[in-house]
C-alpha atoms as a PDB file:
ATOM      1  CA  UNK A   1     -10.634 -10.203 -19.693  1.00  0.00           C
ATOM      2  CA  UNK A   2      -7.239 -10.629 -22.481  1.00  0.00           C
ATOM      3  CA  UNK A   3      -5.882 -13.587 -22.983  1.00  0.00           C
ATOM      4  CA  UNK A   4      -2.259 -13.977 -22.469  1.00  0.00           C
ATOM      5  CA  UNK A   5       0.089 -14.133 -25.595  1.00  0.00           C
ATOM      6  CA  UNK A   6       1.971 -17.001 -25.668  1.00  0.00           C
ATOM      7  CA  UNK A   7       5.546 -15.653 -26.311  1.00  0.00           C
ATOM      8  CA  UNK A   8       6.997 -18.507 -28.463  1.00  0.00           C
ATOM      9  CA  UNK A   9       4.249 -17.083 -31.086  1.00  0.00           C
ATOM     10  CA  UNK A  10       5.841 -13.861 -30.612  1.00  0.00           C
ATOM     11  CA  UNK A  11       9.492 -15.335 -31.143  1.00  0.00           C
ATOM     12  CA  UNK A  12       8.418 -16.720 -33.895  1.00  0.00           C
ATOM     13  CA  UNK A  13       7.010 -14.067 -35.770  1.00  0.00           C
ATOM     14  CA  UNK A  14      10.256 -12.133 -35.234  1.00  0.00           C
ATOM     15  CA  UNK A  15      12.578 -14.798 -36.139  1.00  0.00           C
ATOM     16  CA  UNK A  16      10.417 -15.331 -39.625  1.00  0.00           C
ATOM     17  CA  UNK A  17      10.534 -11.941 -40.328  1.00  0.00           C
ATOM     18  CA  UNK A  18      14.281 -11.552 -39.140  1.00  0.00           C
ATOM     19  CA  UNK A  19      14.877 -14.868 -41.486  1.00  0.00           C
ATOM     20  CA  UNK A  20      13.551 -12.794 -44.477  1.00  0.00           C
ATOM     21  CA  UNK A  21      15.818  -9.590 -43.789  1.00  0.00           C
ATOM     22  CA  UNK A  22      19.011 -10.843 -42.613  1.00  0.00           C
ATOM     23  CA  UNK A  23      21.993 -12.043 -45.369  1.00  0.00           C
ATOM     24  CA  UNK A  24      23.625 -15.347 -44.586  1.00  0.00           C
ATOM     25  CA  UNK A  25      21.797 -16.392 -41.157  1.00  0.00           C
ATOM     26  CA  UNK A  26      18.464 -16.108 -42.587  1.00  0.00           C
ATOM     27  CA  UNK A  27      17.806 -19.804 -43.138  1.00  0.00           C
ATOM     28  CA  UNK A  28      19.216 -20.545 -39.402  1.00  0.00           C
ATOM     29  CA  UNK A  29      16.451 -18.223 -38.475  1.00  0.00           C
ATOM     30  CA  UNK A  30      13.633 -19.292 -40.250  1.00  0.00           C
ATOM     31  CA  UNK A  31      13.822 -22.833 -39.038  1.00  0.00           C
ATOM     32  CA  UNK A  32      14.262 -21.884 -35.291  1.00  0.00           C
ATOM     33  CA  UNK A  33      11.234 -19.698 -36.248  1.00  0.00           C
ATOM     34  CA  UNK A  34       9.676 -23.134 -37.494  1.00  0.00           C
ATOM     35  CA  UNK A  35      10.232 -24.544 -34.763  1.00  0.00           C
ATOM     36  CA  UNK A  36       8.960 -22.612 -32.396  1.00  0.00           C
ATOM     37  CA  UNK A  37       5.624 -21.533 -34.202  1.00  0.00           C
ATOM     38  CA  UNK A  38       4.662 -25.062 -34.086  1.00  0.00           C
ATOM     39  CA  UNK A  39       5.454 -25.402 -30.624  1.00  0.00           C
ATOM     40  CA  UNK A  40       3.207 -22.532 -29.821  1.00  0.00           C
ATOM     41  CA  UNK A  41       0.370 -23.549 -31.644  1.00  0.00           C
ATOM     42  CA  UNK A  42       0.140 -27.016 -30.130  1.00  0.00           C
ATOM     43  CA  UNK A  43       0.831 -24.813 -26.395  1.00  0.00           C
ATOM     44  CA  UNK A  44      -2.030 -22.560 -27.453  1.00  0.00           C
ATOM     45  CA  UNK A  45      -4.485 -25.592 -28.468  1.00  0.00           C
ATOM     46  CA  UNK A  46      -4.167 -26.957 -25.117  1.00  0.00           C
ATOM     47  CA  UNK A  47      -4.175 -23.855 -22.702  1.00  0.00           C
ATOM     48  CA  UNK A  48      -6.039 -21.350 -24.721  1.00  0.00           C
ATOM     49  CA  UNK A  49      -3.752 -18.324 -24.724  1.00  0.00           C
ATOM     50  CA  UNK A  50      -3.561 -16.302 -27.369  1.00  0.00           C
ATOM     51  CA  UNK A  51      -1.506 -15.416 -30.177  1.00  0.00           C
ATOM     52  CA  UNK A  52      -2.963 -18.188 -32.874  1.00  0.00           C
ATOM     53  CA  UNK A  53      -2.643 -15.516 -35.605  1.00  0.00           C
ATOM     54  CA  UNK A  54       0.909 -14.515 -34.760  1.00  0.00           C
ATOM     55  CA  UNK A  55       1.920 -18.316 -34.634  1.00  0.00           C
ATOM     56  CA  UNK A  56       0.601 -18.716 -38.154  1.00  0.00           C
ATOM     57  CA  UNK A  57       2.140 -15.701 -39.499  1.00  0.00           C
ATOM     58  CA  UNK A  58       5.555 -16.563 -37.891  1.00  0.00           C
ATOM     59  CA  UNK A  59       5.128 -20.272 -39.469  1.00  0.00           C
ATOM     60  CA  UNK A  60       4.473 -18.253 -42.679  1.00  0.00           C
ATOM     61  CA  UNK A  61       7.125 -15.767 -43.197  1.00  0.00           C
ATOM     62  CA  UNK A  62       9.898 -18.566 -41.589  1.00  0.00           C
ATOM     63  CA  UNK A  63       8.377 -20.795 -45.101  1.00  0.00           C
ATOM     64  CA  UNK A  64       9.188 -18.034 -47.040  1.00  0.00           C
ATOM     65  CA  UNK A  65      12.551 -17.350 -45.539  1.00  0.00           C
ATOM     66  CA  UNK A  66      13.542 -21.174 -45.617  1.00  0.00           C
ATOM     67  CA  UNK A  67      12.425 -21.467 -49.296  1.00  0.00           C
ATOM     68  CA  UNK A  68      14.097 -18.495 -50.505  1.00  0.00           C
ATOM     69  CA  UNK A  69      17.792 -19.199 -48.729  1.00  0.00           C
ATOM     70  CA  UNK A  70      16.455 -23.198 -50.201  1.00  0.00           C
ATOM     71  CA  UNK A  71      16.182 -21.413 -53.808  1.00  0.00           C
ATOM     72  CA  UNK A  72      19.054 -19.449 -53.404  1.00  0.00           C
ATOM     73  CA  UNK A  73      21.857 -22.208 -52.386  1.00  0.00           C
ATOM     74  CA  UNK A  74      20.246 -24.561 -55.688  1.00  0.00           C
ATOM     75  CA  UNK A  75      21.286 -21.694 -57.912  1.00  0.00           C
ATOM     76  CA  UNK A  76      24.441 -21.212 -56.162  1.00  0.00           C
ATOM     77  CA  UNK A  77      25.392 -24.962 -56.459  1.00  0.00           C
ATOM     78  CA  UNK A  78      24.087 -25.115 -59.866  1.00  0.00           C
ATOM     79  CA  UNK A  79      26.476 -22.265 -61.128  1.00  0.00           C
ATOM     80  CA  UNK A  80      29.270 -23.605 -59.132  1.00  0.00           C
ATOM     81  CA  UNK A  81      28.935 -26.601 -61.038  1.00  0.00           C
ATOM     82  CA  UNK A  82      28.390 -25.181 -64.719  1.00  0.00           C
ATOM     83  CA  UNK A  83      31.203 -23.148 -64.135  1.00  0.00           C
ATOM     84  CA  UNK A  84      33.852 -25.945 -63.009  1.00  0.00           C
ATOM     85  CA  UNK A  85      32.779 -27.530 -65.829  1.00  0.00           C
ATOM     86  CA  UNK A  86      33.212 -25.119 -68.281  1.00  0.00           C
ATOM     87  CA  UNK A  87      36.920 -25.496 -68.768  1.00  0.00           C
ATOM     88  CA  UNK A  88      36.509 -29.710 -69.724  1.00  0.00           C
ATOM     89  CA  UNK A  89      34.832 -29.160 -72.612  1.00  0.00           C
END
């Protein structure tokens, strides 16, 4: 007998990997995606359906999306800055 996958698992693995491919919404993405794959896994720890391993990836690959868009507005911010500055000196 299968187990049924719990579909918030599923969500989430598509929103992580969405949150890594799409410009400008990724980091919208990839905390819904957060979101819901820890939602799942506490819904699959107390009914027993499947989809653990999708859960975890989804948590996974939403991290990576959230810390790259994270990376990616520092360096924006910190050029912004160095280069309004640039003309007081």
């Amino acid at each position: 007998m299968q187990q049924e996958t719990n579909g918030k698992a599923i969500a989430a693995l598509v929103l992580g990997i969405l949150s890594l491919i799409i410009p400008y919404i990724g980091l919208i993405l990839g905390i819904i995606g957060l979101v819901l794959a820890s939602s799942s896994l506490k819904e699959i720890a107390v009914t027993g359906q499947g989809g653990r391993g999708l859960a975890i990836a989804g948590r996974v690959t939403s991290i990576i999306g959230v810390a790259l868009y994270g990376i990616l507005l520092i360096i924006i911010i910190i050029s912004l800055v160095a280069y309004s500055t640039i003309g007081y000196y």
